[in-house]
C-alpha atoms as a PDB file:
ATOM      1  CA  UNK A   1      30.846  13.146  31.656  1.00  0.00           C
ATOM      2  CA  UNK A   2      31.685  16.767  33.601  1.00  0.00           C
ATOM      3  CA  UNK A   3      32.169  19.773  31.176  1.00  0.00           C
ATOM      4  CA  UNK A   4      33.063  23.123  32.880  1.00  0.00           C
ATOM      5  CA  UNK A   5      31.310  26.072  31.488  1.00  0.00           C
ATOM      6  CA  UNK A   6      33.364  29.333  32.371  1.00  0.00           C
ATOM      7  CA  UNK A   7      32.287  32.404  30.896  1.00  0.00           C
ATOM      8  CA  UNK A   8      29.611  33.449  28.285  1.00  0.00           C
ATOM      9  CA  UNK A   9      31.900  32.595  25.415  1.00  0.00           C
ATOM     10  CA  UNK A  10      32.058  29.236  26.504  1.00  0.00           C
ATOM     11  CA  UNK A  11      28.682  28.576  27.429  1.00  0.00           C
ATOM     12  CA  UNK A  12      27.428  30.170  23.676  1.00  0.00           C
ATOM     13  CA  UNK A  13      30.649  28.017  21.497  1.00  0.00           C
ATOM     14  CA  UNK A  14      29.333  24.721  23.556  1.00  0.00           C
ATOM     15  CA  UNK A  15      25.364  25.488  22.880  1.00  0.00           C
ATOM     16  CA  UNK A  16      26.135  25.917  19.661  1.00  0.00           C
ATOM     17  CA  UNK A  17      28.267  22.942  19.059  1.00  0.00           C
ATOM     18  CA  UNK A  18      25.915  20.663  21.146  1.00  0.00           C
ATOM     19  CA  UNK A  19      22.687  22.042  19.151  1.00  0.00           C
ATOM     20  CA  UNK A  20      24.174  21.018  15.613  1.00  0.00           C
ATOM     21  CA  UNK A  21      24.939  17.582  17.126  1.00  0.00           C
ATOM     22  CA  UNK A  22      20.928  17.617  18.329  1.00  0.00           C
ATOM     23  CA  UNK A  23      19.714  18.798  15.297  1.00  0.00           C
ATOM     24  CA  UNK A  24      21.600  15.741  13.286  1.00  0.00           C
ATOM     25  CA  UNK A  25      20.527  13.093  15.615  1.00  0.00           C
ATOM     26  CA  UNK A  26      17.171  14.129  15.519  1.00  0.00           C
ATOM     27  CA  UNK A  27      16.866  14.166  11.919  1.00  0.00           C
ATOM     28  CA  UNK A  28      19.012  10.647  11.921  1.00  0.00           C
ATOM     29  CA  UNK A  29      16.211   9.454  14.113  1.00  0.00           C
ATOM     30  CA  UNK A  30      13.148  10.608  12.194  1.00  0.00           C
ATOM     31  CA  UNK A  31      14.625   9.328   8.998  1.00  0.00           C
ATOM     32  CA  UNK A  32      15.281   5.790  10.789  1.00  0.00           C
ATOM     33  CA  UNK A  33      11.877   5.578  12.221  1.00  0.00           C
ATOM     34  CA  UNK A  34       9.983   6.834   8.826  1.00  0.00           C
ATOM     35  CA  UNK A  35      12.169   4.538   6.998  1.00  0.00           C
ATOM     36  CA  UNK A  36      10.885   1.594   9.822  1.00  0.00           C
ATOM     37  CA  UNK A  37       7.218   2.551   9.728  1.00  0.00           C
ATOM     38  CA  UNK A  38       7.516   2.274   5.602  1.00  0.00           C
ATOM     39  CA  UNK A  39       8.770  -1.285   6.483  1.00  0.00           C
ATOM     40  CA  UNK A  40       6.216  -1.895   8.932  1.00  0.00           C
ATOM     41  CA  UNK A  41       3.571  -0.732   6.549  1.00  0.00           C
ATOM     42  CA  UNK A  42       4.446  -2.691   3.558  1.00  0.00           C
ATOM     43  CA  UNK A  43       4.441  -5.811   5.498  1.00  0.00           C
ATOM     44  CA  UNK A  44       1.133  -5.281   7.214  1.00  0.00           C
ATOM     45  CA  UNK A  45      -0.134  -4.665   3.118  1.00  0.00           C
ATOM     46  CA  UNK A  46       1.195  -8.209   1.993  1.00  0.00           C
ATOM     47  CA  UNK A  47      -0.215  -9.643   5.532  1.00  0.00           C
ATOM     48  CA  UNK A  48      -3.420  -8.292   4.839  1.00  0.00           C
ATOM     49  CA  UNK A  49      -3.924  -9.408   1.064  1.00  0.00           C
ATOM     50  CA  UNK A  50      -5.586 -13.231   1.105  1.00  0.00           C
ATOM     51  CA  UNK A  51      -3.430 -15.847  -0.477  1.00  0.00           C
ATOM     52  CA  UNK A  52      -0.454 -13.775  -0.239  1.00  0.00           C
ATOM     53  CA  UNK A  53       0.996 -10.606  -1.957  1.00  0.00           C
ATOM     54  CA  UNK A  54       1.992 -10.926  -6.289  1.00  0.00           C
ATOM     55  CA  UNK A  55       5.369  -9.168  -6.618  1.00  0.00           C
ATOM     56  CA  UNK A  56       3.862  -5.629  -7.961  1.00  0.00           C
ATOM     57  CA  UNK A  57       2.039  -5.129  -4.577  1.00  0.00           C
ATOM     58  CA  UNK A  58       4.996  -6.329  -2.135  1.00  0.00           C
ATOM     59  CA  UNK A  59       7.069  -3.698  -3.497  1.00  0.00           C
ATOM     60  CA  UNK A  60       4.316  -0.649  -3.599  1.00  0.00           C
ATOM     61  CA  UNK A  61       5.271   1.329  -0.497  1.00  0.00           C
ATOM     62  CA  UNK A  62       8.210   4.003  -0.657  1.00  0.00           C
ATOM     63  CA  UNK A  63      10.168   5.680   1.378  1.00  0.00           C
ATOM     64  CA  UNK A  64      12.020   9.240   0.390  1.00  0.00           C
ATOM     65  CA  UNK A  65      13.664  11.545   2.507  1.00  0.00           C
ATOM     66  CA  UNK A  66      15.423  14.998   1.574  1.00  0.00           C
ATOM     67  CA  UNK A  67      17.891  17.082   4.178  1.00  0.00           C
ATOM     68  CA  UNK A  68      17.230  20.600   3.748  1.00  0.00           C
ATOM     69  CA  UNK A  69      19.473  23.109   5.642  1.00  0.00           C
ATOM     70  CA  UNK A  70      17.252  23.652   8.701  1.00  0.00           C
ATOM     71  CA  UNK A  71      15.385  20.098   8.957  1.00  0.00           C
ATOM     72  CA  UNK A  72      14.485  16.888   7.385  1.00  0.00           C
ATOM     73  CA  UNK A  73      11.760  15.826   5.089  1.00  0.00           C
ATOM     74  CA  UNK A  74      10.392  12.352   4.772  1.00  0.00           C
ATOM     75  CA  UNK A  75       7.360  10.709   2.990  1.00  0.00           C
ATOM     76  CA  UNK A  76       5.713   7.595   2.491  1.00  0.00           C
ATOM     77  CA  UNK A  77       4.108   6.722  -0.364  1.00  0.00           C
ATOM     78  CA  UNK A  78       2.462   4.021  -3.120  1.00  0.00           C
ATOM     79  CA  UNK A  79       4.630   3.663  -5.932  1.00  0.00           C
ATOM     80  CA  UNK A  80       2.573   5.501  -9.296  1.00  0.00           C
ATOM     81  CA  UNK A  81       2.164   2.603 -11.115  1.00  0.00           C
ATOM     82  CA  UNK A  82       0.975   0.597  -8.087  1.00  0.00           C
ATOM     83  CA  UNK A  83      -1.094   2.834  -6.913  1.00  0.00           C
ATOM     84  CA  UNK A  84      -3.680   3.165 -10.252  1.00  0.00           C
ATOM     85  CA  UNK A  85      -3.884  -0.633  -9.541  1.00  0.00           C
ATOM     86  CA  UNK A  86      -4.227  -0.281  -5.420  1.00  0.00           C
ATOM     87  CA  UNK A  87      -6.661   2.563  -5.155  1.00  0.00           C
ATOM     88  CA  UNK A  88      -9.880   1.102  -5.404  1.00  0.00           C
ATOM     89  CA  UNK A  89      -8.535  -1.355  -2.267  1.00  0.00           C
ATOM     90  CA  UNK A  90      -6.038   0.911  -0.738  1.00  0.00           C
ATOM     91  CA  UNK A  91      -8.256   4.391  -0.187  1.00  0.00           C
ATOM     92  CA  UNK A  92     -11.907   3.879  -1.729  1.00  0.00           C
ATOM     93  CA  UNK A  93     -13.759   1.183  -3.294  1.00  0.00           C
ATOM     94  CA  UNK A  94     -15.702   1.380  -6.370  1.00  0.00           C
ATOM     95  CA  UNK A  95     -18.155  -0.794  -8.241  1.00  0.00           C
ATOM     96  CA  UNK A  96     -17.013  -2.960 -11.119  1.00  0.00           C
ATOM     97  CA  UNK A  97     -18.840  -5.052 -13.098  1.00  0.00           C
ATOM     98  CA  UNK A  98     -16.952  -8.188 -13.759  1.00  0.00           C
ATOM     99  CA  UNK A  99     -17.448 -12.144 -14.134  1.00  0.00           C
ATOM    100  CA  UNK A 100     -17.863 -13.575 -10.683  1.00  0.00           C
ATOM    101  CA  UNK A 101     -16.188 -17.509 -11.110  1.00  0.00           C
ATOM    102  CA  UNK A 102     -18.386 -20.240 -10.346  1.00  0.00           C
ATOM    103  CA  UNK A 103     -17.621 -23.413  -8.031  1.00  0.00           C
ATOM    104  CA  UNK A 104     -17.062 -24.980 -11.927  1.00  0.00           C
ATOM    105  CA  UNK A 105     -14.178 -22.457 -12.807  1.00  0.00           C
ATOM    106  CA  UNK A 106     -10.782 -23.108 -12.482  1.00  0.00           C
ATOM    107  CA  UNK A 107      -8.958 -20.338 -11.166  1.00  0.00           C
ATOM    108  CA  UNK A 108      -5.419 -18.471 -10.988  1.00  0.00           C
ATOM    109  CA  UNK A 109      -3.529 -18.221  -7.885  1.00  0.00           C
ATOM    110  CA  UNK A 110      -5.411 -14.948  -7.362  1.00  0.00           C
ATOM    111  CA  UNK A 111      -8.868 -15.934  -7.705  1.00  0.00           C
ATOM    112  CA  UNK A 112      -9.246 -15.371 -11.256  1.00  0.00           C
ATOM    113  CA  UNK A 113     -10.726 -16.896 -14.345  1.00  0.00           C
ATOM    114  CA  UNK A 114      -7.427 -19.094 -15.990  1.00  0.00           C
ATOM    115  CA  UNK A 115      -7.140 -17.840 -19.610  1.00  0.00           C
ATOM    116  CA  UNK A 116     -10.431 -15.514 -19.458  1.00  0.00           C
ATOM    117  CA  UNK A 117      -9.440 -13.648 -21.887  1.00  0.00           C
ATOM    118  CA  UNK A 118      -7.409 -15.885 -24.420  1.00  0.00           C
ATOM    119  CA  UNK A 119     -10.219 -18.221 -24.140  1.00  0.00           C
ATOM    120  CA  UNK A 120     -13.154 -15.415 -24.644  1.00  0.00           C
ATOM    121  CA  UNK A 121     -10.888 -14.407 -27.930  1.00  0.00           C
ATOM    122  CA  UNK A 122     -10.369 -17.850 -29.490  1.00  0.00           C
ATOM    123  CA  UNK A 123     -14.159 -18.520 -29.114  1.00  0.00           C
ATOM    124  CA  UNK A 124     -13.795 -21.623 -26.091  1.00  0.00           C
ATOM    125  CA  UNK A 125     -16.162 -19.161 -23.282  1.00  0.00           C
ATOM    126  CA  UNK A 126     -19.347 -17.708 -25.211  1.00  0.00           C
ATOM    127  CA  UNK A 127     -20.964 -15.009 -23.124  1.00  0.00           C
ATOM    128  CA  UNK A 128     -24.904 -15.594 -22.785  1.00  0.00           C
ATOM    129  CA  UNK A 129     -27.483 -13.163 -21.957  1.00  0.00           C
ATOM    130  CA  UNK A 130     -30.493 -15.561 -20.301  1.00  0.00           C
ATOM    131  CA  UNK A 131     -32.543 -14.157 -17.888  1.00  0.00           C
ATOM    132  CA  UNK A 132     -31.394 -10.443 -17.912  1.00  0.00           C
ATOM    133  CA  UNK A 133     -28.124 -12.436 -16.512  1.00  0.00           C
ATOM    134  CA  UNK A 134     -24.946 -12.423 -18.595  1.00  0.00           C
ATOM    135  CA  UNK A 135     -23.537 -15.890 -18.346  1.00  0.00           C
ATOM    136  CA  UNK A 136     -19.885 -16.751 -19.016  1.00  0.00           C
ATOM    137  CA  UNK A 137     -20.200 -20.637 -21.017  1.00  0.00           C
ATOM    138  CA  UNK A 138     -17.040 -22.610 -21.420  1.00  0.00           C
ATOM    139  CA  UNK A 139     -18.279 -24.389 -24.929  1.00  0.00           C
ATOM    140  CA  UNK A 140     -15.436 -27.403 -24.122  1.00  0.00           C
ATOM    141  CA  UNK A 141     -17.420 -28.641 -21.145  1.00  0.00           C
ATOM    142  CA  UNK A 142     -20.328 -31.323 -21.977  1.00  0.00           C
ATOM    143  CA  UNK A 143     -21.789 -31.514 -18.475  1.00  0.00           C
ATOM    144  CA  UNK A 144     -24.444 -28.852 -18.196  1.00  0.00           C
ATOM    145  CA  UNK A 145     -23.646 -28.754 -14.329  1.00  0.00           C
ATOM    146  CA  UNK A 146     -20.012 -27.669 -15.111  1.00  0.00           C
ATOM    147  CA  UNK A 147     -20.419 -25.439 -18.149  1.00  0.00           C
ATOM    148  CA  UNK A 148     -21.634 -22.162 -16.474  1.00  0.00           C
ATOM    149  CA  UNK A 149     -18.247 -20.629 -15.160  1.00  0.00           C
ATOM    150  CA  UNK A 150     -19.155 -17.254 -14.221  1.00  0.00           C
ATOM    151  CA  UNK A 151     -22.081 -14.747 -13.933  1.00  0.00           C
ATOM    152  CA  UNK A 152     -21.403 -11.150 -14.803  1.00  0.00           C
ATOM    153  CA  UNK A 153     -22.149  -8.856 -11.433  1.00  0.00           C
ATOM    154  CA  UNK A 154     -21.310  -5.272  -9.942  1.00  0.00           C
ATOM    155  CA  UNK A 155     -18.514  -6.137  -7.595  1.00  0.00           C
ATOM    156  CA  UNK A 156     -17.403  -3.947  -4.987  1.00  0.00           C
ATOM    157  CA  UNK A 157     -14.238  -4.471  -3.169  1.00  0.00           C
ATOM    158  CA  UNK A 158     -13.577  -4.048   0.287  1.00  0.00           C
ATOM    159  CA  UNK A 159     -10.315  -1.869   1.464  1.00  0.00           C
ATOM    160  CA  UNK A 160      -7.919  -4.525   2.099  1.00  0.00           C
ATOM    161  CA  UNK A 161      -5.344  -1.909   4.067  1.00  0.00           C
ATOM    162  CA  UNK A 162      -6.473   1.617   5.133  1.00  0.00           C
ATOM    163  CA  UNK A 163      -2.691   3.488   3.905  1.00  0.00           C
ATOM    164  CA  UNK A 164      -3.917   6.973   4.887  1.00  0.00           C
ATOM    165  CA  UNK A 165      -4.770   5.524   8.986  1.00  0.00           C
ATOM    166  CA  UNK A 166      -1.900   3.474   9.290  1.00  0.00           C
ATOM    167  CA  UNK A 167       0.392   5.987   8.273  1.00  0.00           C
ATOM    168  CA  UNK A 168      -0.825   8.787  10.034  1.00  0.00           C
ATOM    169  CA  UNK A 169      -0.975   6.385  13.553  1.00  0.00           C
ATOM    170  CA  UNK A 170       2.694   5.701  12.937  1.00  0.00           C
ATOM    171  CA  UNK A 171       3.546   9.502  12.074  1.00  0.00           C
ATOM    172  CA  UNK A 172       1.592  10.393  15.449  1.00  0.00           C
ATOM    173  CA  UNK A 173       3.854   7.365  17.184  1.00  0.00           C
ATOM    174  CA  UNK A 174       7.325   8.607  15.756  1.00  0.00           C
ATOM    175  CA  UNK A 175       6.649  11.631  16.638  1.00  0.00           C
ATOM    176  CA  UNK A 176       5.276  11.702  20.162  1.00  0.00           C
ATOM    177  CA  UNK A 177       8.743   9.852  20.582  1.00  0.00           C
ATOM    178  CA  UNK A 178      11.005  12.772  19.201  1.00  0.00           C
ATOM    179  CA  UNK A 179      11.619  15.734  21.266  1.00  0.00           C
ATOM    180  CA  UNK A 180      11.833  18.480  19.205  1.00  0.00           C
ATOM    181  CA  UNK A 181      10.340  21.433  17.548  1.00  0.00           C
ATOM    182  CA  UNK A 182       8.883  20.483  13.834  1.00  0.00           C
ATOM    183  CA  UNK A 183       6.157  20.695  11.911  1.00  0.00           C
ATOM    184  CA  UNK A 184       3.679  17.667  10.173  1.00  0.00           C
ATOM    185  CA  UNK A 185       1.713  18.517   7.042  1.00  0.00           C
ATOM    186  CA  UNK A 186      -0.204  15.973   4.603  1.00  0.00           C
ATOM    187  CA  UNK A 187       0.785  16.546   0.950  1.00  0.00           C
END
C-alpha cells in the first residue's frame, strides 16, 4: 500500500489519523493477551491442584479491564471469596492444626474426613487425648486396628501455584511483545 504525503498538512492529518488507529490496536492487543494469560493462569491453578480442581477454585482467577481516554487498564486477580480460602496455598502457607486421616479413614474426594463433623456432633468419632496425642476414635468400628481415624497435628501446606510469579512472568512476556510507550505498576 503507497500513500503520498504532500505537504505538512498532510503529513500531520495522516500521523494523527494513523496514531489513533495505533493507540486502539495496541490497547486491543494488551486486553487480548491479559485476557489469555488470565486463561492460561487459571488452567495451570486447576492443573496444579492433585485430584483435580472443586468448582469454587476453577473459577477463582479474573480478568477486568477499563479504557481510560489515554490508555488501557487491565488486572488479574483471585476472586474475594476465593481468595480467603486460596491464600494460605496461593501466596503463603501457614500452620494449622487439624486431624491428619489415617490409612483406616474413609475419605472425600478431596482428602478429607467423610462426615467429620456430623459424625463428631452426633457422638459416632470421640476425640481422645492419650499420650499428649489427640486421637480422632470412630466408636462404630470394633476392630482396634481400624478404629483410630486420625491424629490431630500442625499441618502446613505447601503453595500449590505461586499467582504473584506467574503473573508477573506473563506481564513481562505480553509486554516485551507490545511496542509501545506504557507504564506497569503492582496494585
Amino acid at each position: 500500500m503507497r500513500i503520498d504525503i504532500n505537504g505538512l498538512g498532510t503529513a500531520k492529518s495522516y500521523i494523527n489519523k494513523r496514531g489513533k488507529e495505533l493507540g486502539k490496536d495496541f490497547q486491543k492487543t494488551l486486553i487480548r493477551e491479559t485476557r489469555d494469560l488470565s486463561i492460561k493462569m487459571q488452567k495451570e491453578l486447576n492443573e496444579s491442584i492433585d485430584k483435580g480442581a472443586v468448582p469454587f477454585t476453577s473459577r477463582a482467577i479474573l480478568f477486568t479491564y477499563k479504557l481510560t481516554g489515554t490508555g488501557v487498564s487491565t488486572s488479574i486477580l483471585v476472586k474475594d471469596l476465593q481468595a480467603k480460602y486460596l491464600y494460605d496455598v496461593l501466596v503463603k502457607p501457614k500452620a494449622i492444626e487439624k486431624f491428619i486421616p489415617t490409612s483406616a479413614a474413609r475419605l472425600t474426594k478431596q482428602g478429607n474426613i467423610t462426615g467429620l463433623r456430623n459424625n463428631l456432633r452426633k457422638g459416632r468419632y470421640k476425640i481422645v487425648n492419650k499420650g499428649g496425642k489427640e486421637r480422632l476414635i470412630d466408636t462404630a468400628q470394633r476392630k482396634q486396628d481400624r478404629r483410630v481415624i486420625g491424629l490431630r497435628e500442625d499441618k502446613r501446606r505447601k503453595l500449590i501455584y505461586d499467582f504473584y510469579e506467574k503473573g508477573e512472568q506473563g506481564a513481562i512476556l505480553i509486554v516485551s511483545n507490545i511496542r509501545g510507550r506504557f507504564k506497569v505498576k503492582k496494585q
